[in-house]
N, C-alpha and C. Protein backbone atom coordinates (compact mmCIF):
# COMPACT_ATOMS: atom_id res chain seq x y z
N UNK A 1 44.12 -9.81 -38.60
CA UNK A 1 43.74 -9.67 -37.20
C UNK A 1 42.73 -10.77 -36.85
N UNK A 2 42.98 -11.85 -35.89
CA UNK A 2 42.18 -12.95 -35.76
C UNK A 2 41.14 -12.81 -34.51
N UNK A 3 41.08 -11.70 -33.89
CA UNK A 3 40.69 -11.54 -32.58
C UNK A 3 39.02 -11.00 -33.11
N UNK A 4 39.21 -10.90 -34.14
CA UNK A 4 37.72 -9.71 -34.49
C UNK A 4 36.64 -10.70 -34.39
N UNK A 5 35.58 -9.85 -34.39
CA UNK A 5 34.10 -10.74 -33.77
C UNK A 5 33.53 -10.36 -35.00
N UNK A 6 32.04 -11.03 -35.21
CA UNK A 6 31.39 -10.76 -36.57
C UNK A 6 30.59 -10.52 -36.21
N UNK A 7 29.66 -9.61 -36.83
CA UNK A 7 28.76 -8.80 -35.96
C UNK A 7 27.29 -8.84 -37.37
N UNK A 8 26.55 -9.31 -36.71
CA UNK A 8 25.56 -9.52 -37.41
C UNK A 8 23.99 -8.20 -37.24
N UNK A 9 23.18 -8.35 -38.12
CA UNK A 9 22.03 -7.65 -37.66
C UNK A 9 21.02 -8.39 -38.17
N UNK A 10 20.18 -8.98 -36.78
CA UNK A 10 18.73 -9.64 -37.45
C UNK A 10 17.95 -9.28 -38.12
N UNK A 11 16.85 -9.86 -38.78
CA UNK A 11 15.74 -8.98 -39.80
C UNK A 11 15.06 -7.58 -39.28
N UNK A 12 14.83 -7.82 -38.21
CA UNK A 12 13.98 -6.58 -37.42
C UNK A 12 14.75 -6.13 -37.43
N UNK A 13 16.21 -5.84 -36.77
CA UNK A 13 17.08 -4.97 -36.80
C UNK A 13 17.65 -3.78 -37.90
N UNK A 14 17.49 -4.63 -39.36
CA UNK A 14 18.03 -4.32 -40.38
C UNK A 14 16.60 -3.70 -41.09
N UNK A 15 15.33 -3.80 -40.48
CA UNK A 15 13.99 -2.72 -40.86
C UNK A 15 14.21 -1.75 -40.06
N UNK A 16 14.71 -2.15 -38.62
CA UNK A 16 14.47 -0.80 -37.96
C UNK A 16 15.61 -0.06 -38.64
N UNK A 17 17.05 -0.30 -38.75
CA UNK A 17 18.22 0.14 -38.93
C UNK A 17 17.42 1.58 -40.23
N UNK A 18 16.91 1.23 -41.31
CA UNK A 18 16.53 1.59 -42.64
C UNK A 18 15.66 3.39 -42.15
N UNK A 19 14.92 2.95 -40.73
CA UNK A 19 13.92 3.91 -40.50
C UNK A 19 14.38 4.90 -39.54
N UNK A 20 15.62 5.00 -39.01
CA UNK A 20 16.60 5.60 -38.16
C UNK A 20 17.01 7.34 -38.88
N UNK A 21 17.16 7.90 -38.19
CA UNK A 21 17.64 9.29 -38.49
C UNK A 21 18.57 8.75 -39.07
N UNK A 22 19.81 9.89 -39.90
CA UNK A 22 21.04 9.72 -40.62
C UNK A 22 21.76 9.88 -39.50
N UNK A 23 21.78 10.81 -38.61
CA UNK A 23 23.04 10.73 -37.79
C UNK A 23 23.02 9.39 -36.50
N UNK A 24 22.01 8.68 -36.31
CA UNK A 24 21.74 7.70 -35.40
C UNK A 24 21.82 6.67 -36.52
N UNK A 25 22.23 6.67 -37.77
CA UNK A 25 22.59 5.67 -38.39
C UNK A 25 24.22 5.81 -38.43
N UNK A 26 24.65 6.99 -38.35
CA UNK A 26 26.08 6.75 -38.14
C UNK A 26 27.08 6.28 -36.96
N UNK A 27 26.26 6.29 -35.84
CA UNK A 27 26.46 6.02 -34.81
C UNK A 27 25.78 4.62 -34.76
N UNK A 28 24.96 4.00 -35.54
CA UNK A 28 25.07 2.33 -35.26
C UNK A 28 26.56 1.81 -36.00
N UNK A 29 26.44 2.21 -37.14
CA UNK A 29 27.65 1.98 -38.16
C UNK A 29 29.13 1.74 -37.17
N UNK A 30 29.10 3.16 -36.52
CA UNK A 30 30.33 3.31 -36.00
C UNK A 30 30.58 2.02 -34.54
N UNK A 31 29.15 1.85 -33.97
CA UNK A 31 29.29 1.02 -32.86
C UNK A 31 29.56 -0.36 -33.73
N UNK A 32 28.76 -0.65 -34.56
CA UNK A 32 28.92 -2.20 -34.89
C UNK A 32 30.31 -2.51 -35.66
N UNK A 33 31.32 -1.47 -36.00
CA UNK A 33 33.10 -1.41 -36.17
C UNK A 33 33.57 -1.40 -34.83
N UNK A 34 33.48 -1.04 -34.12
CA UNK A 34 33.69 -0.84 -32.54
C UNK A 34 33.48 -2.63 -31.91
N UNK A 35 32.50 -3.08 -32.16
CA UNK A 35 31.70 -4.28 -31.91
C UNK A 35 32.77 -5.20 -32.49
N UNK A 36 32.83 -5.35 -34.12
CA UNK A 36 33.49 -6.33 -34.77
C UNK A 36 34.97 -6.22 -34.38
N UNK A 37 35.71 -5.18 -33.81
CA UNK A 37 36.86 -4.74 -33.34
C UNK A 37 37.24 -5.44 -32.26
N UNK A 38 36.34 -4.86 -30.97
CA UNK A 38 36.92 -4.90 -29.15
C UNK A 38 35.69 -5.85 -28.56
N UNK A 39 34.46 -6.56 -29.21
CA UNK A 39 33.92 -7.50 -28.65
C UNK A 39 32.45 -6.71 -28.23
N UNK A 40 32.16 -8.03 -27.16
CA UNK A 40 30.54 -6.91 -27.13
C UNK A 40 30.64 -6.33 -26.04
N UNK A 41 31.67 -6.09 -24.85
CA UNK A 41 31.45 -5.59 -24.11
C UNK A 41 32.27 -3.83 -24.01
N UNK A 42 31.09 -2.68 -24.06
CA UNK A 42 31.88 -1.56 -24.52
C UNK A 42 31.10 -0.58 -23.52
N UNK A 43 32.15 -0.70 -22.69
CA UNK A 43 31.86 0.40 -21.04
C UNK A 43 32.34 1.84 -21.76
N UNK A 44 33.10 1.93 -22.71
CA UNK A 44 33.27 3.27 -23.52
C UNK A 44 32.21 3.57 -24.49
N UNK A 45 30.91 3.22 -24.30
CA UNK A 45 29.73 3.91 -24.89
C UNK A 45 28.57 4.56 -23.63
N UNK A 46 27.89 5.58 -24.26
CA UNK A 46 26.89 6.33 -23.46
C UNK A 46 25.87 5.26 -23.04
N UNK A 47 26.38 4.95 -21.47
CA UNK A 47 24.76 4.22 -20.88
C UNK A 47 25.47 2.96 -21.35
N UNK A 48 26.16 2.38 -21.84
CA UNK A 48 26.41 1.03 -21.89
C UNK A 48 25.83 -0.12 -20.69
N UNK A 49 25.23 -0.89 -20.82
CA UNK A 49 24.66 -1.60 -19.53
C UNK A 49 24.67 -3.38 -20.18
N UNK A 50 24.95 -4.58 -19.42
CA UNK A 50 24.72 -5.77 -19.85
C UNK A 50 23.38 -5.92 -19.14
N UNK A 51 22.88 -6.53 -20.12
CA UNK A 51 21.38 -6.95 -19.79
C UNK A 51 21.38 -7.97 -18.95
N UNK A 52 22.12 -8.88 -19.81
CA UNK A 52 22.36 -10.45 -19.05
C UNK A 52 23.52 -11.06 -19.50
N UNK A 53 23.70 -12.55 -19.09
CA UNK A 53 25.17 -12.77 -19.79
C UNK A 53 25.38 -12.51 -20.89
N UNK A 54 24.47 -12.29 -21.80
CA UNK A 54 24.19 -12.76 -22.86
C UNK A 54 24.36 -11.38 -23.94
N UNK A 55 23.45 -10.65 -22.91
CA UNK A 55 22.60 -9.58 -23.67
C UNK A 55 23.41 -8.46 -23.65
N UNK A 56 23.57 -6.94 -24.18
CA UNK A 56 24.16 -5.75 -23.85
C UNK A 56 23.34 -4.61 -24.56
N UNK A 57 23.26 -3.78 -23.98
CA UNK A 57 22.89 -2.65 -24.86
C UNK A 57 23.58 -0.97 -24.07
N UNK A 58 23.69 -0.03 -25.32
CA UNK A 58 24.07 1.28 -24.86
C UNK A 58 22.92 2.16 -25.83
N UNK A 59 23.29 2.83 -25.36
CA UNK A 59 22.48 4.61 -26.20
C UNK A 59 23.52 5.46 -27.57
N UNK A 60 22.65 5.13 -28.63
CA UNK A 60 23.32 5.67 -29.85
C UNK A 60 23.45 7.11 -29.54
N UNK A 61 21.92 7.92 -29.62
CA UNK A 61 21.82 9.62 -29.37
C UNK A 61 20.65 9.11 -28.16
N UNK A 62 21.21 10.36 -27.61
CA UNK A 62 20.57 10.88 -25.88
C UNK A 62 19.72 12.01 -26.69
N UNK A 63 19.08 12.16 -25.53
CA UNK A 63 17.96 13.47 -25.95
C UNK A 63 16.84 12.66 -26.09
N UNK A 64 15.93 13.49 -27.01
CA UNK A 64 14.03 12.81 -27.18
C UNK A 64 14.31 13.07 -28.89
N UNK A 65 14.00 11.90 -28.51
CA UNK A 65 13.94 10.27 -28.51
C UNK A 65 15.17 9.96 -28.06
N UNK A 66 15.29 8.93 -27.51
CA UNK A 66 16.87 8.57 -27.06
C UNK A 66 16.93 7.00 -27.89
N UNK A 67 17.82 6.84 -28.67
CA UNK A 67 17.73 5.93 -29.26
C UNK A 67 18.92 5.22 -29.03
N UNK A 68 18.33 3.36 -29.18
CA UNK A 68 19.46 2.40 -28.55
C UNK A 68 19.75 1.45 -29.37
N UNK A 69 20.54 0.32 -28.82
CA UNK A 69 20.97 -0.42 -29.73
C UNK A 69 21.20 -1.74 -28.59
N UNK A 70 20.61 -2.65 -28.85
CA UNK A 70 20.70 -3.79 -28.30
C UNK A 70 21.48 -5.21 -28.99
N UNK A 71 22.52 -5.80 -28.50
CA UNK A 71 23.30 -7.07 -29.38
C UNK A 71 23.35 -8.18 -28.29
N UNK A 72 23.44 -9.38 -28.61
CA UNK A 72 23.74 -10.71 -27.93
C UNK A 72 24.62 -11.17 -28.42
N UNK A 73 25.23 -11.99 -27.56
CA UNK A 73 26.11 -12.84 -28.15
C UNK A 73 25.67 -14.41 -28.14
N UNK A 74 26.11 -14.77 -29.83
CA UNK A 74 25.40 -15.89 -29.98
C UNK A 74 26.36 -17.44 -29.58
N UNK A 75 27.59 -16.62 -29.93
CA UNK A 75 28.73 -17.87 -29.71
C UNK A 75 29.97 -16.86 -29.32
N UNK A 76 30.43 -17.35 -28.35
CA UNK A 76 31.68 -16.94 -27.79
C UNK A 76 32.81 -17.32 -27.90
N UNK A 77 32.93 -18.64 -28.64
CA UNK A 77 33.85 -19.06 -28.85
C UNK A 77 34.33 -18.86 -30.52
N UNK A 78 33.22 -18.81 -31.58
CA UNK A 78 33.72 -18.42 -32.76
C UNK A 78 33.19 -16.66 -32.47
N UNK A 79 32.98 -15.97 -31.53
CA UNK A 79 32.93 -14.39 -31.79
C UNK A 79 31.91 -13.96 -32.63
N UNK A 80 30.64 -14.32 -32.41
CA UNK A 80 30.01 -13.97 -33.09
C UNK A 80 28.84 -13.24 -32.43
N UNK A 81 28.35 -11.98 -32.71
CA UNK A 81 27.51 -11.27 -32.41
C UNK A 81 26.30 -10.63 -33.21
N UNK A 82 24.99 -10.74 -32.54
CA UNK A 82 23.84 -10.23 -33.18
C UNK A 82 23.45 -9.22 -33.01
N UNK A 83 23.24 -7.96 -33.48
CA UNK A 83 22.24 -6.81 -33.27
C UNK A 83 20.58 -7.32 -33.27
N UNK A 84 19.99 -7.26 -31.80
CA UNK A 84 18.64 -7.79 -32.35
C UNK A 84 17.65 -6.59 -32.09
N UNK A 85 18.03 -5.45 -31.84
CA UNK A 85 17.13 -3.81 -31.54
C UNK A 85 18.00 -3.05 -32.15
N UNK A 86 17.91 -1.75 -33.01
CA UNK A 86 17.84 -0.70 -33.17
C UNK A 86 16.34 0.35 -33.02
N UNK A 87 16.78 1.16 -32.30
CA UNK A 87 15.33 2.48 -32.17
C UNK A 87 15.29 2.75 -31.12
N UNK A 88 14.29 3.61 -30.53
CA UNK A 88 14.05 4.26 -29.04
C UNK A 88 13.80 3.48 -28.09
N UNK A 89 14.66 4.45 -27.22
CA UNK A 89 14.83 3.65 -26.32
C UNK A 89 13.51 3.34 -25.42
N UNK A 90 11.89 4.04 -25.60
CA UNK A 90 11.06 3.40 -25.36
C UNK A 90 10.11 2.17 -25.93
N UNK A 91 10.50 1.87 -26.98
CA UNK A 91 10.46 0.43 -27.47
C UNK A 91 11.44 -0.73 -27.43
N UNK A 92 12.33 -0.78 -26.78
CA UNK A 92 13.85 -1.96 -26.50
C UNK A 92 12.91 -2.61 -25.71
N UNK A 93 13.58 -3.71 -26.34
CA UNK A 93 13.13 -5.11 -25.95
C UNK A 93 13.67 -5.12 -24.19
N UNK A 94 14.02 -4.31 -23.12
CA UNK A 94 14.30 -5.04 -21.84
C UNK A 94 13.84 -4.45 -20.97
């Protein structure tokens, strides 16, 4: 399948990723297969919103804490995507 994107997670991402509940770790897991699959734009997630051209983020788990997940895209032409936030959604970077 040549269409798939590669989906990366920056350093911060991959500390926060570590400090995440188990079930808000299964739900990054599952988004960033989702991600490497159908691209970064995914109107079939909770709260999905583009930040900027660039930027996107949705909501892993709703409730308190509501925790999110923020990715960019770094190159569009080789498909390549960064996770640069995992955690609540009152600490995201936007």
């Amino acid at each position: 399948m040549g269409s798939s994107w590669r989906v990366d997670l920056n350093k911060k991402a991959i500390k926060q990723k570590s400090k995440l509940p188990e079930d808000v770790k299964k739900s990054l897991v599952f988004l960033l297969k989702d991600l490497e699959q159908y691209g970064p734009v995914r109107g079939d997630w909770p709260n999905y919103g583009k930040l900027n051209q660039n930027r996107h983020h949705c909501h892993l788990k709703k409730g308190q804490p509501t925790y999110v997940a923020v990715w960019e895209v770094l190159d569009s032409k080789i498909r390549l995507l960064e996770v640069t936030y995992v955690g609540t959604h009152e600490k995201a970077p936007y």
